[in-house]
PDB file of N, CA and C in Angstrom:
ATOM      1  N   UNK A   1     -46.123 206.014 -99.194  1.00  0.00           N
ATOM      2  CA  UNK A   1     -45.082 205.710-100.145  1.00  0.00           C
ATOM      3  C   UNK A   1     -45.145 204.218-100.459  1.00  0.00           C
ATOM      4  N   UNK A   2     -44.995 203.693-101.420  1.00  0.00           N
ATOM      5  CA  UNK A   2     -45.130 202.643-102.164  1.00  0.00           C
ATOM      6  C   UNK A   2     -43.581 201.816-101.658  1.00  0.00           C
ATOM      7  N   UNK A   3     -43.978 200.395-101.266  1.00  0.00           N
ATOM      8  CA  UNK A   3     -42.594 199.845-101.107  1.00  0.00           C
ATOM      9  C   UNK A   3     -41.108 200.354-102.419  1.00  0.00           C
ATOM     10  N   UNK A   4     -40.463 199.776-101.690  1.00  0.00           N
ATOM     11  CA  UNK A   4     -39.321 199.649-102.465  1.00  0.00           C
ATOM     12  C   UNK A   4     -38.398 198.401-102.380  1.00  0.00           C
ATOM     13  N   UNK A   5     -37.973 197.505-104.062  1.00  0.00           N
ATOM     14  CA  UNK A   5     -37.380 196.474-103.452  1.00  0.00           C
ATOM     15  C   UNK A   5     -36.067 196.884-103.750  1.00  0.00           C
ATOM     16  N   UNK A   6     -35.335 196.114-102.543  1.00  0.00           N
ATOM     17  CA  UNK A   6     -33.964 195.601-102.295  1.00  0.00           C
ATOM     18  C   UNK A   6     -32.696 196.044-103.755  1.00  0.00           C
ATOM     19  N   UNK A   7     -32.028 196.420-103.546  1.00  0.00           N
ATOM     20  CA  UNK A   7     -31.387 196.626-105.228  1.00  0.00           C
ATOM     21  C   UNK A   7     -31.908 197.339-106.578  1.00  0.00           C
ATOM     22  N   UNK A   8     -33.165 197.936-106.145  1.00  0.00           N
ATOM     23  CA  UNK A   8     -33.255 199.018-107.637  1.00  0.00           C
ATOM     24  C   UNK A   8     -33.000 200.012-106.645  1.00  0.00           C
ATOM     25  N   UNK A   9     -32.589 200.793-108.009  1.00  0.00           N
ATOM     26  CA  UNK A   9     -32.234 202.508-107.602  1.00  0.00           C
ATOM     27  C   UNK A   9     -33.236 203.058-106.413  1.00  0.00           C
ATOM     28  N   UNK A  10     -33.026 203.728-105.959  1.00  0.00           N
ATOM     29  CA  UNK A  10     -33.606 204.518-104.887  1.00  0.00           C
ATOM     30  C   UNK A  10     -34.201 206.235-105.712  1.00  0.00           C
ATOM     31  N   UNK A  11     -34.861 206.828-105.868  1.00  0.00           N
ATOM     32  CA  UNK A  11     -35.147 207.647-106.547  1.00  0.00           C
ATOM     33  C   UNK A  11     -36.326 208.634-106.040  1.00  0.00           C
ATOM     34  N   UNK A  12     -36.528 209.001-105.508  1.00  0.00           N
ATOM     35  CA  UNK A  12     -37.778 210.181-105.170  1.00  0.00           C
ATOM     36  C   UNK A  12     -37.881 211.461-105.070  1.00  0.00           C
ATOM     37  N   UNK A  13     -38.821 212.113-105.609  1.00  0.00           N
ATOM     38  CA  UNK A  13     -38.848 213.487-105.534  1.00  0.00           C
ATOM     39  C   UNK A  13     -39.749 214.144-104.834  1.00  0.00           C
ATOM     40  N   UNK A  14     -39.959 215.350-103.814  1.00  0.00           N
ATOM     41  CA  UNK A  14     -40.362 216.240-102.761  1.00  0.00           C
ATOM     42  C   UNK A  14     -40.821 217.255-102.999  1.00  0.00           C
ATOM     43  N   UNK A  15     -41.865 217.460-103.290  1.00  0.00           N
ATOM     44  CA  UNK A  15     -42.502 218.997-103.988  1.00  0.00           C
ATOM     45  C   UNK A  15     -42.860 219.559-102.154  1.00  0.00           C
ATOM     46  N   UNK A  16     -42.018 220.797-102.537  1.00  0.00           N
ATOM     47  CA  UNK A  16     -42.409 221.703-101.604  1.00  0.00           C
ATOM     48  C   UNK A  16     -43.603 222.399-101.488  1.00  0.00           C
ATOM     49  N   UNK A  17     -44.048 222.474-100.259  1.00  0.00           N
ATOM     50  CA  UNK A  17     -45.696 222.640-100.571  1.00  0.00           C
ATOM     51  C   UNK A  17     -45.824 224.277-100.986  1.00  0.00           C
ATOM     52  N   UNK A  18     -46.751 225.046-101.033  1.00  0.00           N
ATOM     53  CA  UNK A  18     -46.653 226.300-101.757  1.00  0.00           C
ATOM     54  C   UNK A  18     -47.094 227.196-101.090  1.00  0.00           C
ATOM     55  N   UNK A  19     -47.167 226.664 -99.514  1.00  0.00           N
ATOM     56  CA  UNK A  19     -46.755 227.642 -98.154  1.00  0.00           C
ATOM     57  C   UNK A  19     -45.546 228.645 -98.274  1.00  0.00           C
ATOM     58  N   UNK A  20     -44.780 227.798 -98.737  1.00  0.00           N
ATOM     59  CA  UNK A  20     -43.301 228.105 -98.854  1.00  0.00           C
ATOM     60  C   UNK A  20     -42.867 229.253 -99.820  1.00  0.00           C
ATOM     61  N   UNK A  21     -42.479 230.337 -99.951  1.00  0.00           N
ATOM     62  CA  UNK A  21     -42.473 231.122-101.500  1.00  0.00           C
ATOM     63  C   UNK A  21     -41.123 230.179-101.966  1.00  0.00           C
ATOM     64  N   UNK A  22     -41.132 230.979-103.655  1.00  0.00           N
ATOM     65  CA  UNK A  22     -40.132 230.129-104.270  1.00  0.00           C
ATOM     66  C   UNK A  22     -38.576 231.430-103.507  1.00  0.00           C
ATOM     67  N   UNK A  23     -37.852 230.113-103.510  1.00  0.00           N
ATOM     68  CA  UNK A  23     -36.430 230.245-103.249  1.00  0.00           C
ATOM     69  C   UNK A  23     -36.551 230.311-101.890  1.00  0.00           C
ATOM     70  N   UNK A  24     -37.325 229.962-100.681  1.00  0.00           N
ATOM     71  CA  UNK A  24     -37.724 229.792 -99.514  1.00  0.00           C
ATOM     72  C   UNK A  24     -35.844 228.717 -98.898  1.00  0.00           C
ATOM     73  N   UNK A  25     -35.731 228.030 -99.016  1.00  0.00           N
ATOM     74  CA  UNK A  25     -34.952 227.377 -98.702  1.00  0.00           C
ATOM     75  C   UNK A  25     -33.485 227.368 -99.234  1.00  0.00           C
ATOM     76  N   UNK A  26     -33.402 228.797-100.360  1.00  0.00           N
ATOM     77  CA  UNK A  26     -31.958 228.754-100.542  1.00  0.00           C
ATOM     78  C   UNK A  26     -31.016 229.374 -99.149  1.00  0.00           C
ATOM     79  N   UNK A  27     -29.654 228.687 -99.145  1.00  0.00           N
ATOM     80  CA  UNK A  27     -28.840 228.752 -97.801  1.00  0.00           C
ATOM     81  C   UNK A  27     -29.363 227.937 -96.624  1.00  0.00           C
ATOM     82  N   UNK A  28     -30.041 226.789 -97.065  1.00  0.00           N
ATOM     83  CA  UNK A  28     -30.274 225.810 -95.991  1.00  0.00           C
ATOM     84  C   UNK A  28     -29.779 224.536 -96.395  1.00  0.00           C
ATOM     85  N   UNK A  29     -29.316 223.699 -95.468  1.00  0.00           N
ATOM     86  CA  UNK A  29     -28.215 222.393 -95.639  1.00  0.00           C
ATOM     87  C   UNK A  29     -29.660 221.196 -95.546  1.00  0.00           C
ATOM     88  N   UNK A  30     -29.628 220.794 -96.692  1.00  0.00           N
ATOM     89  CA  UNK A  30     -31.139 219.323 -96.636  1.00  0.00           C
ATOM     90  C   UNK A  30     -30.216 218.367 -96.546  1.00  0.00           C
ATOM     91  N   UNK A  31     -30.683 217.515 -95.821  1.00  0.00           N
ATOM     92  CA  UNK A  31     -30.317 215.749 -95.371  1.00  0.00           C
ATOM     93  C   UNK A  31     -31.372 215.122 -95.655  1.00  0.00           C
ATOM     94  N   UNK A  32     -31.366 213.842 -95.434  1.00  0.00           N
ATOM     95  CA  UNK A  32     -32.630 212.696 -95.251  1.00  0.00           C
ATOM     96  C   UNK A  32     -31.751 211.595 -95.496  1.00  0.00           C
ATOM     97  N   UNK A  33     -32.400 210.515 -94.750  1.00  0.00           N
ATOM     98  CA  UNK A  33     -31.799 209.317 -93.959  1.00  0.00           C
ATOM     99  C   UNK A  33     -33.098 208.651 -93.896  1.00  0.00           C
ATOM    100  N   UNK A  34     -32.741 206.872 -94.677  1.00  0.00           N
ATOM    101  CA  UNK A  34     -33.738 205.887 -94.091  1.00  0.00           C
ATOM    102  C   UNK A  34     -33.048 204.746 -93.165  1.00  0.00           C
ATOM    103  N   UNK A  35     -33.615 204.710 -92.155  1.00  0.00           N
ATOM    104  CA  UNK A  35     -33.842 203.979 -90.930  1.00  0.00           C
ATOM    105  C   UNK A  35     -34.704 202.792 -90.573  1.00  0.00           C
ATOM    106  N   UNK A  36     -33.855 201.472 -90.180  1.00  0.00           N
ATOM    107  CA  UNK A  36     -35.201 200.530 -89.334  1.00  0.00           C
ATOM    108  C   UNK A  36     -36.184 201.221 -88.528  1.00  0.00           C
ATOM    109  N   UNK A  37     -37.581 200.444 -88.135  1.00  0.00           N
ATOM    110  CA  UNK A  37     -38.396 201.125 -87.412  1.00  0.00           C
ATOM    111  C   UNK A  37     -37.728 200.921 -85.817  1.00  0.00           C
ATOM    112  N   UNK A  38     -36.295 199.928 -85.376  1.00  0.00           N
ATOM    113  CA  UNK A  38     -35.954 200.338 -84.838  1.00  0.00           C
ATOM    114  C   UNK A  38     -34.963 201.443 -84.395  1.00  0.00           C
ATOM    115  N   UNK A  39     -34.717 202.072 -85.293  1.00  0.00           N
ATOM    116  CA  UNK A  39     -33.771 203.068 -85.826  1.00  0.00           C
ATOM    117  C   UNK A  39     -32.031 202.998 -86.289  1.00  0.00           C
ATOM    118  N   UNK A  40     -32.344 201.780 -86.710  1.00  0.00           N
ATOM    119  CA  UNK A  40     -30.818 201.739 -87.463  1.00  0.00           C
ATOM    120  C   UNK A  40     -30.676 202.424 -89.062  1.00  0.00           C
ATOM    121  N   UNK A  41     -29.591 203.245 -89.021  1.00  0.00           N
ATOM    122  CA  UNK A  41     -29.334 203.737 -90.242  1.00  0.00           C
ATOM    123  C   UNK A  41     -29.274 202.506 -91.956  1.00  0.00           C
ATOM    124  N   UNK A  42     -30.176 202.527 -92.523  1.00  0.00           N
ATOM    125  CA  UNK A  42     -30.102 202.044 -93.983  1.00  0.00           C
ATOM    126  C   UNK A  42     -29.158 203.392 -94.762  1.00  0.00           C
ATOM    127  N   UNK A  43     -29.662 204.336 -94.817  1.00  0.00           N
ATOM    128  CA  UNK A  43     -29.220 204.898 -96.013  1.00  0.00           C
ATOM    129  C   UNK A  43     -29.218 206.573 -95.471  1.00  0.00           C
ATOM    130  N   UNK A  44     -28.010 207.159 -96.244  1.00  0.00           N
ATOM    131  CA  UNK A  44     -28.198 208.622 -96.519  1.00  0.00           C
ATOM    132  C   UNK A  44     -28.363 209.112 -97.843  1.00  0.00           C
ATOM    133  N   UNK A  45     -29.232 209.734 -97.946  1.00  0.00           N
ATOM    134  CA  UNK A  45     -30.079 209.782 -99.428  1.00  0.00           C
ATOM    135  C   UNK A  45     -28.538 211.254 -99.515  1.00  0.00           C
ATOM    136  N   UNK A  46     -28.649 211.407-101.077  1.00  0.00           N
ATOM    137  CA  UNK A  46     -28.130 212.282-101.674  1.00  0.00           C
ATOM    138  C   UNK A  46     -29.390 213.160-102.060  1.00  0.00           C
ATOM    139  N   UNK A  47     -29.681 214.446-101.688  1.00  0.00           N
ATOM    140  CA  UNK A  47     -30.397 215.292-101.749  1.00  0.00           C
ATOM    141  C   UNK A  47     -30.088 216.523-102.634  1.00  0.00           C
ATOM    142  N   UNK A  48     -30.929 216.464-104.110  1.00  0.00           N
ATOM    143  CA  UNK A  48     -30.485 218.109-104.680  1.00  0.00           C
ATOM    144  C   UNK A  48     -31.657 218.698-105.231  1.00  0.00           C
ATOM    145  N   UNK A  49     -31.641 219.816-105.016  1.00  0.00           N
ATOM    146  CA  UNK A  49     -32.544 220.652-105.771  1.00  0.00           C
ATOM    147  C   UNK A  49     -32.675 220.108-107.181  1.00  0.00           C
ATOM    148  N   UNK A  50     -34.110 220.174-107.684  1.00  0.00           N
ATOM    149  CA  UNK A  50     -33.842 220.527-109.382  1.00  0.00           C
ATOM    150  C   UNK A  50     -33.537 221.854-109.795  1.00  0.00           C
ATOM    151  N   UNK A  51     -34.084 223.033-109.117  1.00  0.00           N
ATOM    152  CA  UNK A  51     -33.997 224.152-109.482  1.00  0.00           C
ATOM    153  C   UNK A  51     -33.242 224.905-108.132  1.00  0.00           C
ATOM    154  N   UNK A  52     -32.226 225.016-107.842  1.00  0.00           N
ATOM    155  CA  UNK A  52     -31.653 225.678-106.698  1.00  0.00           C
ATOM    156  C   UNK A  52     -32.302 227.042-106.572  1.00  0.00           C
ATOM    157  N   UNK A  53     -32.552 227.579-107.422  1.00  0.00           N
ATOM    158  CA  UNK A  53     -33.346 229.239-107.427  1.00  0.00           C
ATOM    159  C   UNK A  53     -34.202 229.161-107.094  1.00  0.00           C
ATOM    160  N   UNK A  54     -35.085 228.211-106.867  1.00  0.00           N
ATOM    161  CA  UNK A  54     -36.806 228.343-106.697  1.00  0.00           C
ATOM    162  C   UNK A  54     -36.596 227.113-105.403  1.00  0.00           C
ATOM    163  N   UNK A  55     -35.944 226.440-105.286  1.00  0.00           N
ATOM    164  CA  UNK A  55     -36.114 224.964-104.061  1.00  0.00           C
ATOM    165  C   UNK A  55     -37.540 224.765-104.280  1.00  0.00           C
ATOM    166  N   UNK A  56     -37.997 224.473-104.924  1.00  0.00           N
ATOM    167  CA  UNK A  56     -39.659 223.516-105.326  1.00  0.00           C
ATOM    168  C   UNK A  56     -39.482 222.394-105.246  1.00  0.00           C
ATOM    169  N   UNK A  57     -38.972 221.657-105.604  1.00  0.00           N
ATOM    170  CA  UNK A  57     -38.488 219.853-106.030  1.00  0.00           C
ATOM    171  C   UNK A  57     -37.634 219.537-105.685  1.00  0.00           C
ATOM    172  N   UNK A  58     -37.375 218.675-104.665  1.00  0.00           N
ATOM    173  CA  UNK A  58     -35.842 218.166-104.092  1.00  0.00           C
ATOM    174  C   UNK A  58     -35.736 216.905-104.716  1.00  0.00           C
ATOM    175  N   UNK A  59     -35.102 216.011-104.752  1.00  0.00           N
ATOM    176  CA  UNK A  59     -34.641 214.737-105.504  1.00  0.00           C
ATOM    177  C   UNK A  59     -33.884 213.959-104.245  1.00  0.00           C
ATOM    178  N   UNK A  60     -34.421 213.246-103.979  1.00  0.00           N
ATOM    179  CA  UNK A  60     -33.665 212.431-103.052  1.00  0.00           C
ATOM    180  C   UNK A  60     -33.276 210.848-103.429  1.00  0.00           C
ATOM    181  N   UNK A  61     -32.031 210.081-103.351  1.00  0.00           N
ATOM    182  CA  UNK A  61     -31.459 209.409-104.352  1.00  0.00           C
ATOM    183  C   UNK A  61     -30.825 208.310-103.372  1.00  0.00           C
ATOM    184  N   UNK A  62     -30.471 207.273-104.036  1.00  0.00           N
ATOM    185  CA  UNK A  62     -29.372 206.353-103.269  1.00  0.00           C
ATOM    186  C   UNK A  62     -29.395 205.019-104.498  1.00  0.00           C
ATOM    187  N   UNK A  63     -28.252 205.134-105.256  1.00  0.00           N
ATOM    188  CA  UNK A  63     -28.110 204.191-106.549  1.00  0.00           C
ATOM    189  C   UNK A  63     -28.089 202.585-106.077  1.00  0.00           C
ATOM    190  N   UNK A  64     -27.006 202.140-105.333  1.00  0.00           N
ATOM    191  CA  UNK A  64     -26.887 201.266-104.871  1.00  0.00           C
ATOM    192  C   UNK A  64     -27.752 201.185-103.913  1.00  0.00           C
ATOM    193  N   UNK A  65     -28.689 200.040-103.422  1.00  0.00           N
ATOM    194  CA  UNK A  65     -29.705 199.646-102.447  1.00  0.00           C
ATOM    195  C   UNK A  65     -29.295 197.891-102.146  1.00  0.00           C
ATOM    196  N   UNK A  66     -28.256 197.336-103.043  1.00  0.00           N
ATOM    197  CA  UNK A  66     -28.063 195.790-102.690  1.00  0.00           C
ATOM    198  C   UNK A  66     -27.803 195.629-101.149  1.00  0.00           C
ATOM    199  N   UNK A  67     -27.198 196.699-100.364  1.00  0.00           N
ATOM    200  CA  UNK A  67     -27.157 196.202 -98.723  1.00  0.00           C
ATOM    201  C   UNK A  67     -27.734 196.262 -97.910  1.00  0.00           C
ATOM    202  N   UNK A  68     -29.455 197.043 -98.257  1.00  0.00           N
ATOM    203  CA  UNK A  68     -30.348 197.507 -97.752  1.00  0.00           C
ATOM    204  C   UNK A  68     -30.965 196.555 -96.681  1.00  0.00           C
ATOM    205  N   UNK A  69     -31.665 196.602 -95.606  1.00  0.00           N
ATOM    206  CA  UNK A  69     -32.015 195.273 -94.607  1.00  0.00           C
ATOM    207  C   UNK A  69     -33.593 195.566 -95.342  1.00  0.00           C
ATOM    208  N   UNK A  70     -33.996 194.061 -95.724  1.00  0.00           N
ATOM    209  CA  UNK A  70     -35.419 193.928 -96.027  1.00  0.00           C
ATOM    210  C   UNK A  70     -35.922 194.054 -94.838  1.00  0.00           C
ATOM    211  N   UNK A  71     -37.460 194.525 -94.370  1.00  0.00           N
ATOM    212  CA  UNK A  71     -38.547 195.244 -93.713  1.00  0.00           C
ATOM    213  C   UNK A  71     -39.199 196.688 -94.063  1.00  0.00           C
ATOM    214  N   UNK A  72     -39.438 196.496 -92.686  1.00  0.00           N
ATOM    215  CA  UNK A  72     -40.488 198.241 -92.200  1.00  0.00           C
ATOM    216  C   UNK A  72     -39.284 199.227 -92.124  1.00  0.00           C
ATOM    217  N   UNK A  73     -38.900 200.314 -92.557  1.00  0.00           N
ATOM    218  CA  UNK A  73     -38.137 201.365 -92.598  1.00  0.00           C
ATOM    219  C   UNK A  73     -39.191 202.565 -92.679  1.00  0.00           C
ATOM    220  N   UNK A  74     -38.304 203.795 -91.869  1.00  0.00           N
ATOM    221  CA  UNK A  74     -39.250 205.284 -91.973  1.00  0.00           C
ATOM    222  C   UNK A  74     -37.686 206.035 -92.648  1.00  0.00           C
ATOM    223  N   UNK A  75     -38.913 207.153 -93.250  1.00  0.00           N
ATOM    224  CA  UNK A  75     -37.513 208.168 -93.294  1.00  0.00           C
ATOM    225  C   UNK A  75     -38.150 209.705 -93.179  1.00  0.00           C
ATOM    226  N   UNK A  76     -37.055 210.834 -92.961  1.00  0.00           N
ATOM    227  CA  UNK A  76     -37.799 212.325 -93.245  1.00  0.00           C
ATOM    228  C   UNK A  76     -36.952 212.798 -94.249  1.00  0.00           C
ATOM    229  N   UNK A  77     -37.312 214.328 -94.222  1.00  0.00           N
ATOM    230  CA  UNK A  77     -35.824 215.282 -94.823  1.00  0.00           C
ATOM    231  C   UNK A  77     -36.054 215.856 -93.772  1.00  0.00           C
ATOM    232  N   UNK A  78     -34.866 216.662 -93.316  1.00  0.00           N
ATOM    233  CA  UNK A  78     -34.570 217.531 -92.649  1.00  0.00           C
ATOM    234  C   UNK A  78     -33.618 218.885 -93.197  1.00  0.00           C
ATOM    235  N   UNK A  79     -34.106 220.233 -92.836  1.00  0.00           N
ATOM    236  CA  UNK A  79     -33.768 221.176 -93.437  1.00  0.00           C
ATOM    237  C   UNK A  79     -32.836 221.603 -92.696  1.00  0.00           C
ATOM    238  N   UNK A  80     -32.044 222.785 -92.274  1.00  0.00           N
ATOM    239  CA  UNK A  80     -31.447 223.451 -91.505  1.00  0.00           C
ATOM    240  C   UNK A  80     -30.960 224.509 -92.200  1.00  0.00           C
ATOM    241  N   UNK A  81     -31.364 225.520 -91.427  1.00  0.00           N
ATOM    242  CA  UNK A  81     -31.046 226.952 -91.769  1.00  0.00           C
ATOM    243  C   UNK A  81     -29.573 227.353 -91.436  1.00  0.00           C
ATOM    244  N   UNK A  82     -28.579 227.522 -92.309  1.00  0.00           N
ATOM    245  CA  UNK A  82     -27.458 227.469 -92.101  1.00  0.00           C
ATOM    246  C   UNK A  82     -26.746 229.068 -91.236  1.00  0.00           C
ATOM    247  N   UNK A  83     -27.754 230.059 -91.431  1.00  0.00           N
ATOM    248  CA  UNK A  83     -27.251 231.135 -91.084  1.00  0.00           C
ATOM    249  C   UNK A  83     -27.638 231.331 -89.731  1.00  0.00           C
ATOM    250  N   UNK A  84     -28.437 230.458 -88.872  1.00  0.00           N
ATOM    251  CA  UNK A  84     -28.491 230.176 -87.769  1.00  0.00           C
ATOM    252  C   UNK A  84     -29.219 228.956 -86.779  1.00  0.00           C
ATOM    253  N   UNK A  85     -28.726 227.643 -87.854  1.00  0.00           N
ATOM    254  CA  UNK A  85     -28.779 226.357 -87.178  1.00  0.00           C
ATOM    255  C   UNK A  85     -30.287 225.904 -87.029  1.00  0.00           C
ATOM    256  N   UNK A  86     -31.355 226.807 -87.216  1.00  0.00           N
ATOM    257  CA  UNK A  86     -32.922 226.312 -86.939  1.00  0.00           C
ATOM    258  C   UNK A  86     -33.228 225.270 -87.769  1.00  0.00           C
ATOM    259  N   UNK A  87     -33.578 224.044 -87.088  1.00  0.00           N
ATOM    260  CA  UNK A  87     -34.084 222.883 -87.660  1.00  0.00           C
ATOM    261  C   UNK A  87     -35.488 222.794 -87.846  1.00  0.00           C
ATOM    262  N   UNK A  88     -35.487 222.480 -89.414  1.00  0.00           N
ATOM    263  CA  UNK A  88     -37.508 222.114 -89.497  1.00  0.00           C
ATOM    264  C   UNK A  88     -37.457 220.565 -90.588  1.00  0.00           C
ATOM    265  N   UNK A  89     -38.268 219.573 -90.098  1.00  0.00           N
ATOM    266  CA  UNK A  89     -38.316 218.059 -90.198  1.00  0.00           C
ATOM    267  C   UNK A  89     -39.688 218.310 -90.937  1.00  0.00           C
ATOM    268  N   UNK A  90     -39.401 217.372 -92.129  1.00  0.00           N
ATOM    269  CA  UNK A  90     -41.033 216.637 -92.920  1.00  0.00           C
ATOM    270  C   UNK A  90     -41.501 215.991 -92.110  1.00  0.00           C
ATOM    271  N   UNK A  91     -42.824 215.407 -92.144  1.00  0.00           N
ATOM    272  CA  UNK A  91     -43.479 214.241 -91.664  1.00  0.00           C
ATOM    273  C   UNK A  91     -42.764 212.992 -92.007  1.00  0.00           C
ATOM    274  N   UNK A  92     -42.238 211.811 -90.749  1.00  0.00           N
ATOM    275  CA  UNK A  92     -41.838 210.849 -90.879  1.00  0.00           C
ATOM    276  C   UNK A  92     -42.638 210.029 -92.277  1.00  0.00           C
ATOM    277  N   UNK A  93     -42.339 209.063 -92.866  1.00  0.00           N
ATOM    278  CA  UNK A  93     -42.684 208.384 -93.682  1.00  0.00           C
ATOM    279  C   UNK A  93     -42.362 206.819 -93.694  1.00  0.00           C
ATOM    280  N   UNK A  94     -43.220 206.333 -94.002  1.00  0.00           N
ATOM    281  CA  UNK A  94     -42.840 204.678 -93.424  1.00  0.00           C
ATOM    282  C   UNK A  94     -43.478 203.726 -94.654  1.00  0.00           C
ATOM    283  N   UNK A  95     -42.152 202.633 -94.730  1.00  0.00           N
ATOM    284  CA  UNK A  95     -42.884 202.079 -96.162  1.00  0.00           C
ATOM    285  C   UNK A  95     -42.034 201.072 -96.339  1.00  0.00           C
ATOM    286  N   UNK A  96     -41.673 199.258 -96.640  1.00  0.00           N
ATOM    287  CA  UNK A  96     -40.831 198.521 -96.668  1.00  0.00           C
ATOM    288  C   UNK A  96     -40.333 198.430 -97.720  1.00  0.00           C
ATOM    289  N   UNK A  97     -39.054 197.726 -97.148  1.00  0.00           N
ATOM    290  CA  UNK A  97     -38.057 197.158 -98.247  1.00  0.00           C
ATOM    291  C   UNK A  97     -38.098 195.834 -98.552  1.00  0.00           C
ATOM    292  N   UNK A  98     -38.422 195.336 -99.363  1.00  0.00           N
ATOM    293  CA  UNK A  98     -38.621 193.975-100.399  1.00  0.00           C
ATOM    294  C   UNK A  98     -37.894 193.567-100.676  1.00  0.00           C
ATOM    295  N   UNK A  99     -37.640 192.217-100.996  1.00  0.00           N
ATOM    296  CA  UNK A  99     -36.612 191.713-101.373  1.00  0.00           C
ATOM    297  C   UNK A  99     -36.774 191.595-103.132  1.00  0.00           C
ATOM    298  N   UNK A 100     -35.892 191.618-104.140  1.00  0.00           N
ATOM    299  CA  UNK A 100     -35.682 191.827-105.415  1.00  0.00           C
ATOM    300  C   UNK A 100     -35.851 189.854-105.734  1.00  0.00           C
ATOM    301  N   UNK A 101     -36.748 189.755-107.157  1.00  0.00           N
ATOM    302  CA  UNK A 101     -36.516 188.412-107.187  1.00  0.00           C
ATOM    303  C   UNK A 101     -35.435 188.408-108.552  1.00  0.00           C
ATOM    304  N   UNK A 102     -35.931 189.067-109.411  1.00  0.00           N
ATOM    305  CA  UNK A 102     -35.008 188.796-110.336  1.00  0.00           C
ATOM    306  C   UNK A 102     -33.330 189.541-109.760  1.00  0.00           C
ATOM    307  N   UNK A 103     -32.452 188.615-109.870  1.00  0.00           N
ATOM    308  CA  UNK A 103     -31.051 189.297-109.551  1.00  0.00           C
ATOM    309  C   UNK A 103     -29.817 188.338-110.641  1.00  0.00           C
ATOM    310  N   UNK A 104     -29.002 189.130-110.901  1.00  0.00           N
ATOM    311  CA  UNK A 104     -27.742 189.527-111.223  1.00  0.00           C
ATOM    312  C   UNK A 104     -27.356 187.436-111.807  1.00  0.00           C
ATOM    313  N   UNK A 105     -27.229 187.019-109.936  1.00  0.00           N
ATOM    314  CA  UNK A 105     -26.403 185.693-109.949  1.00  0.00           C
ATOM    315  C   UNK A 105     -28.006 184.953-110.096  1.00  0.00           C
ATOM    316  N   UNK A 106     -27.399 183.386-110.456  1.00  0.00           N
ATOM    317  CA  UNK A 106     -28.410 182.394-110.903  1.00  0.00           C
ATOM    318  C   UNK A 106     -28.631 181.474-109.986  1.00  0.00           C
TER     319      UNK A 106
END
């Protein structure tokens, strides 16, 4: 994953691989969270389907990023099967946060 700086939108999307049939993941609760590499919480992404019928493409989001700690950060998604709690995790992902040069104040 390509850095990200400090204060632009947060924006990414998750193609489910095609192991999966379509609608594989409807009735499961998705999270994802980025973290220092020592594991302090940065962010809880807002996670939605584009297509809830098919779960192919998730969208994972966070508008505001101005409080973000510049460095090394990882993050996953995590799924959970709501009709009986079974957890299944993406591959961690690791990629820094930059600091923004152009900003707002002068």
């Amino acid at each position: 994953m390509a850095n990200h700086k400090r204060g632009d939108s947060f924006h990414r999307l998750a193609s489910i691989p095609d192991t999966f049939a379509d609608g594989y993941f409807v009735g499961w609760a998705v999270t994802s969270q980025i973290r220092t590499k020592p594991g302090k919480l940065v962010a809880e992404l807002a996670c939605e389907w584009d297509d809830p019928a098919t779960t192919r493409t998730l969208s994972l989001k966070a508008l505001d990023t101005t409080a973000w700690t510049v460095g090394p950060v990882e993050m996953d998604i995590q799924f959970v099967r709501t009709s009986d709690g079974f957890v299944l995790s993406t591959s961690t992902v690791a990629f820094e946060i930059i600091k923004d040069i152009t900003r707002a104040e002068s």
